[in-house]
C-alpha atoms as a PDB file:
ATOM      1  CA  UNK A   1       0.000   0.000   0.000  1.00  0.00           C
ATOM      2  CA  UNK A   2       0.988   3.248  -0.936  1.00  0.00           C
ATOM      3  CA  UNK A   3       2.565   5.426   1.951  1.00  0.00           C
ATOM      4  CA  UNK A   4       0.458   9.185   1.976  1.00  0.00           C
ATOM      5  CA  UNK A   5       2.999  12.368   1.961  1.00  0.00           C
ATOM      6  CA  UNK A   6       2.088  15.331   3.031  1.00  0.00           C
ATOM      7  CA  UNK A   7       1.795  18.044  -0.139  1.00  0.00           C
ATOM      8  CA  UNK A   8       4.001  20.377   1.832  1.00  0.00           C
ATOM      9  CA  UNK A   9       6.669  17.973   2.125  1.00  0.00           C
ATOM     10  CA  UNK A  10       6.592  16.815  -1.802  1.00  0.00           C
ATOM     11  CA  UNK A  11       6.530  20.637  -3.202  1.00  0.00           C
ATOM     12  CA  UNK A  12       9.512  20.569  -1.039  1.00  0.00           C
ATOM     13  CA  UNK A  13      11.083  17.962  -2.364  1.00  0.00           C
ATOM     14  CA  UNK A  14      10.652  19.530  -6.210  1.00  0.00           C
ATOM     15  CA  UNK A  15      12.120  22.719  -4.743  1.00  0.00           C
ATOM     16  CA  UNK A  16      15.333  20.923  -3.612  1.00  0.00           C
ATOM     17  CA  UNK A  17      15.627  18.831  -6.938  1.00  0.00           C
ATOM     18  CA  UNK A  18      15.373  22.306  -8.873  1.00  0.00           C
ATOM     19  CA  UNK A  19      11.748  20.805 -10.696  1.00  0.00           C
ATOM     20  CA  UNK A  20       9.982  23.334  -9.400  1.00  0.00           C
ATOM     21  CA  UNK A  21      10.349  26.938  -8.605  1.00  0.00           C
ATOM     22  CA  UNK A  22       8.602  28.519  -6.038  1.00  0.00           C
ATOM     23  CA  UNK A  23       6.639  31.543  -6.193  1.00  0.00           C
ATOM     24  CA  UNK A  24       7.600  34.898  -5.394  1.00  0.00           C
ATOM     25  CA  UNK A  25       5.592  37.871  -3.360  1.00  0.00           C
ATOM     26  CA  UNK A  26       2.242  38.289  -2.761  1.00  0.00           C
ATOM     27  CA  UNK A  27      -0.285  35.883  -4.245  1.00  0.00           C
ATOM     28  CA  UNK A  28      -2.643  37.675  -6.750  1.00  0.00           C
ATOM     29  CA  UNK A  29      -6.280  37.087  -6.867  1.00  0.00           C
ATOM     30  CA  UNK A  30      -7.290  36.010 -10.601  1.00  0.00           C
ATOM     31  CA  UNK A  31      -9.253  38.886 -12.642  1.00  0.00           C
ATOM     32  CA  UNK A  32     -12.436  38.585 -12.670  1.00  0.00           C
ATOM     33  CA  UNK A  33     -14.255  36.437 -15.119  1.00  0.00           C
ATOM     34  CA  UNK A  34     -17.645  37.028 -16.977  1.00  0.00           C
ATOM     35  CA  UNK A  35     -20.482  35.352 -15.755  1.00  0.00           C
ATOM     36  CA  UNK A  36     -21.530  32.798 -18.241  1.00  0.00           C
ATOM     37  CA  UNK A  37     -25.276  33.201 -19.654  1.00  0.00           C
ATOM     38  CA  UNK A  38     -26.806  29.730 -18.807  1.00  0.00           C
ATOM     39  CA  UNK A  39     -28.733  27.838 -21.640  1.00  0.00           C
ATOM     40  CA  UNK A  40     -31.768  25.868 -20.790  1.00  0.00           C
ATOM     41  CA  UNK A  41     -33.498  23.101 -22.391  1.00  0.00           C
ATOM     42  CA  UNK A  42     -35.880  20.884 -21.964  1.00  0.00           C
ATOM     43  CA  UNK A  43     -34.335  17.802 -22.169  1.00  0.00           C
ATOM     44  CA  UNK A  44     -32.086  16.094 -24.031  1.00  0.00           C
ATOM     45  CA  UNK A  45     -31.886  17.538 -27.811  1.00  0.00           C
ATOM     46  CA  UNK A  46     -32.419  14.569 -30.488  1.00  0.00           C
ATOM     47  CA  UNK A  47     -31.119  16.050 -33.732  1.00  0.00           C
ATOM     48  CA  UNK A  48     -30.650  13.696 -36.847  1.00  0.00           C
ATOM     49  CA  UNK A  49     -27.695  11.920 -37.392  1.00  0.00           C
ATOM     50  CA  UNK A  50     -26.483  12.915 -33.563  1.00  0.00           C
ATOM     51  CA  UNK A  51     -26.299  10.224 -31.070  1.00  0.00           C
ATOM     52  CA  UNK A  52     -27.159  10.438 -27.179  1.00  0.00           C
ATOM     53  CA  UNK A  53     -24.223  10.074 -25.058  1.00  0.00           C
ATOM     54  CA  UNK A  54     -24.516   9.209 -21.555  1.00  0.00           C
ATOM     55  CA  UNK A  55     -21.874  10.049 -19.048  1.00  0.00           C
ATOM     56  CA  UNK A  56     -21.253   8.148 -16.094  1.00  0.00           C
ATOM     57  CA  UNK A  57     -19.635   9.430 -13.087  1.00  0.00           C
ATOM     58  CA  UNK A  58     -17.602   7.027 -10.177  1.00  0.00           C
ATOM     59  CA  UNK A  59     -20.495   7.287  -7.897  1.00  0.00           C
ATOM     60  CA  UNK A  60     -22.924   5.559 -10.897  1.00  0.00           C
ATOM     61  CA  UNK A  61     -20.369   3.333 -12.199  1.00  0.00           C
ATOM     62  CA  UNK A  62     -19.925   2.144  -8.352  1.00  0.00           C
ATOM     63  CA  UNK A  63     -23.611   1.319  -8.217  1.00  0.00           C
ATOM     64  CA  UNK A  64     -22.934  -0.882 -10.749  1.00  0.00           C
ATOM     65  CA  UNK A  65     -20.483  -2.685  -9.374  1.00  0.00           C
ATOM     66  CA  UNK A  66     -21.302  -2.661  -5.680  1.00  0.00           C
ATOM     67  CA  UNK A  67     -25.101  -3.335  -4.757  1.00  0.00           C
ATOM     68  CA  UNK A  68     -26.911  -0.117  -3.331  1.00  0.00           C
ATOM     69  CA  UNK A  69     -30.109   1.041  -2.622  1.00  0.00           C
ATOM     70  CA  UNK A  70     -29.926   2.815  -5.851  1.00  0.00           C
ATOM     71  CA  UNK A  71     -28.446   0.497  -7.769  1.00  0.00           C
ATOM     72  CA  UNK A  72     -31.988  -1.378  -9.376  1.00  0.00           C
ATOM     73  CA  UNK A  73     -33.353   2.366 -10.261  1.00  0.00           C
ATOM     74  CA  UNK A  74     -30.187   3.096 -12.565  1.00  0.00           C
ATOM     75  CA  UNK A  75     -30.254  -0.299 -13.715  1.00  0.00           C
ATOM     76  CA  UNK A  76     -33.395   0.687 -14.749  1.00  0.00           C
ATOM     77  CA  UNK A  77     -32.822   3.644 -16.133  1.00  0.00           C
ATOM     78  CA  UNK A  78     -30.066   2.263 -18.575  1.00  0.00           C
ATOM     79  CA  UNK A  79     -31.579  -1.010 -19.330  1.00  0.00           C
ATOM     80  CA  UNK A  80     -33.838   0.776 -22.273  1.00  0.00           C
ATOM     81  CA  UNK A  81     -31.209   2.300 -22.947  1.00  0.00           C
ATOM     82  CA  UNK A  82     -28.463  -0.120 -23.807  1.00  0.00           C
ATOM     83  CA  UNK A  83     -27.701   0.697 -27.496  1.00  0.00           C
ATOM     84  CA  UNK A  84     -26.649   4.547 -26.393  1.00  0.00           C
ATOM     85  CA  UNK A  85     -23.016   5.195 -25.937  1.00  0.00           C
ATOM     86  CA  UNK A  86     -22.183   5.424 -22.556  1.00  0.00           C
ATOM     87  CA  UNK A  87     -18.627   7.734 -21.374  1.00  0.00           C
ATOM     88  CA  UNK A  88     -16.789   8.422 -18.298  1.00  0.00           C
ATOM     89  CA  UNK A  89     -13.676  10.411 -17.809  1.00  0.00           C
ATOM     90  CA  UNK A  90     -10.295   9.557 -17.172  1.00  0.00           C
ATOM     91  CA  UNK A  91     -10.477  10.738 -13.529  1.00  0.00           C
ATOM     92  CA  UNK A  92     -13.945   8.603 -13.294  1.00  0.00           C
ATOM     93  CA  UNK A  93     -11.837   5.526 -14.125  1.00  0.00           C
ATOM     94  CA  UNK A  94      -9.241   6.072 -11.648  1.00  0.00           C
ATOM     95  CA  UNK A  95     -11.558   6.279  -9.014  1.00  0.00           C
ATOM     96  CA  UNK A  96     -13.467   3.282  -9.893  1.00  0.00           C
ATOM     97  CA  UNK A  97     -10.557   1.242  -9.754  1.00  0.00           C
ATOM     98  CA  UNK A  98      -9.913   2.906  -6.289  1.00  0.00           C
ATOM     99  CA  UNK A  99     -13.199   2.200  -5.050  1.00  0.00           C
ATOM    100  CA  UNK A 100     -13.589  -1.577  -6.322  1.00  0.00           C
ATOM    101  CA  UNK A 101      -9.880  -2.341  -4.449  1.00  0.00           C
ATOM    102  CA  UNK A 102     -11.717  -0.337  -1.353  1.00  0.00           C
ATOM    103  CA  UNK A 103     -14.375  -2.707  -1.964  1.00  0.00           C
ATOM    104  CA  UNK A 104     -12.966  -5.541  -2.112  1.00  0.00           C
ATOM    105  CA  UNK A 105     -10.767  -5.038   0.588  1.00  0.00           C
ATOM    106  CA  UNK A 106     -13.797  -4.603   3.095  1.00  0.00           C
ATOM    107  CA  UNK A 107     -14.614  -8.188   1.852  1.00  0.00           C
END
């Protein structure tokens, strides 16, 4: 198992080995951004020749894996929906590999 470090002590580390530079003065607030003007919908937009993606995040990918009390609903949710692409993102797959060795662990 992996030994934690603190962050302190590893942006210390790429100090001393000259990988990192540290920064000088007074930290400066970022400028201000725009507010974004939200769009809304009414659910998902079907256009021809576009297909529905649907993303999965760790915590739904987990259901999956690991019974929960929501588990049957998103079964059931994707069931009728089978021949739709479904995504994640890199991050998503990290932490479901983190999760099922938590998992399995506990067992």
């Amino acid at each position: 198992m992996a030994t934690l470090v603190p962050e302190s002590a590893v942006r210390e580390r790429l100090v001393q080995d000259g990988r990192l530079i540290p920064a000088r003065g007074p930290r400066v607030p970022p400028e201000p951004v725009e507010p974004v003007r939200a769009v809304h919908h009414r659910g998902p937009r079907r256009t021809a020749g576009r297909q529905v993606v649907i993303y999965l995040d760790t915590s739904a990918l987990a259901k999956l894996i690991v019974r929960e009390t929501e588990t049957a609903a998103l079964d059931q949710w994707l069931r009728p929906r089978a021949a739709q692409l479904r995504v994640t993102s890199i991050i998503g797959r990290v932490e479901l590999v983190r999760v099922t060795t938590c998992f399995a662990a506990a067992n």
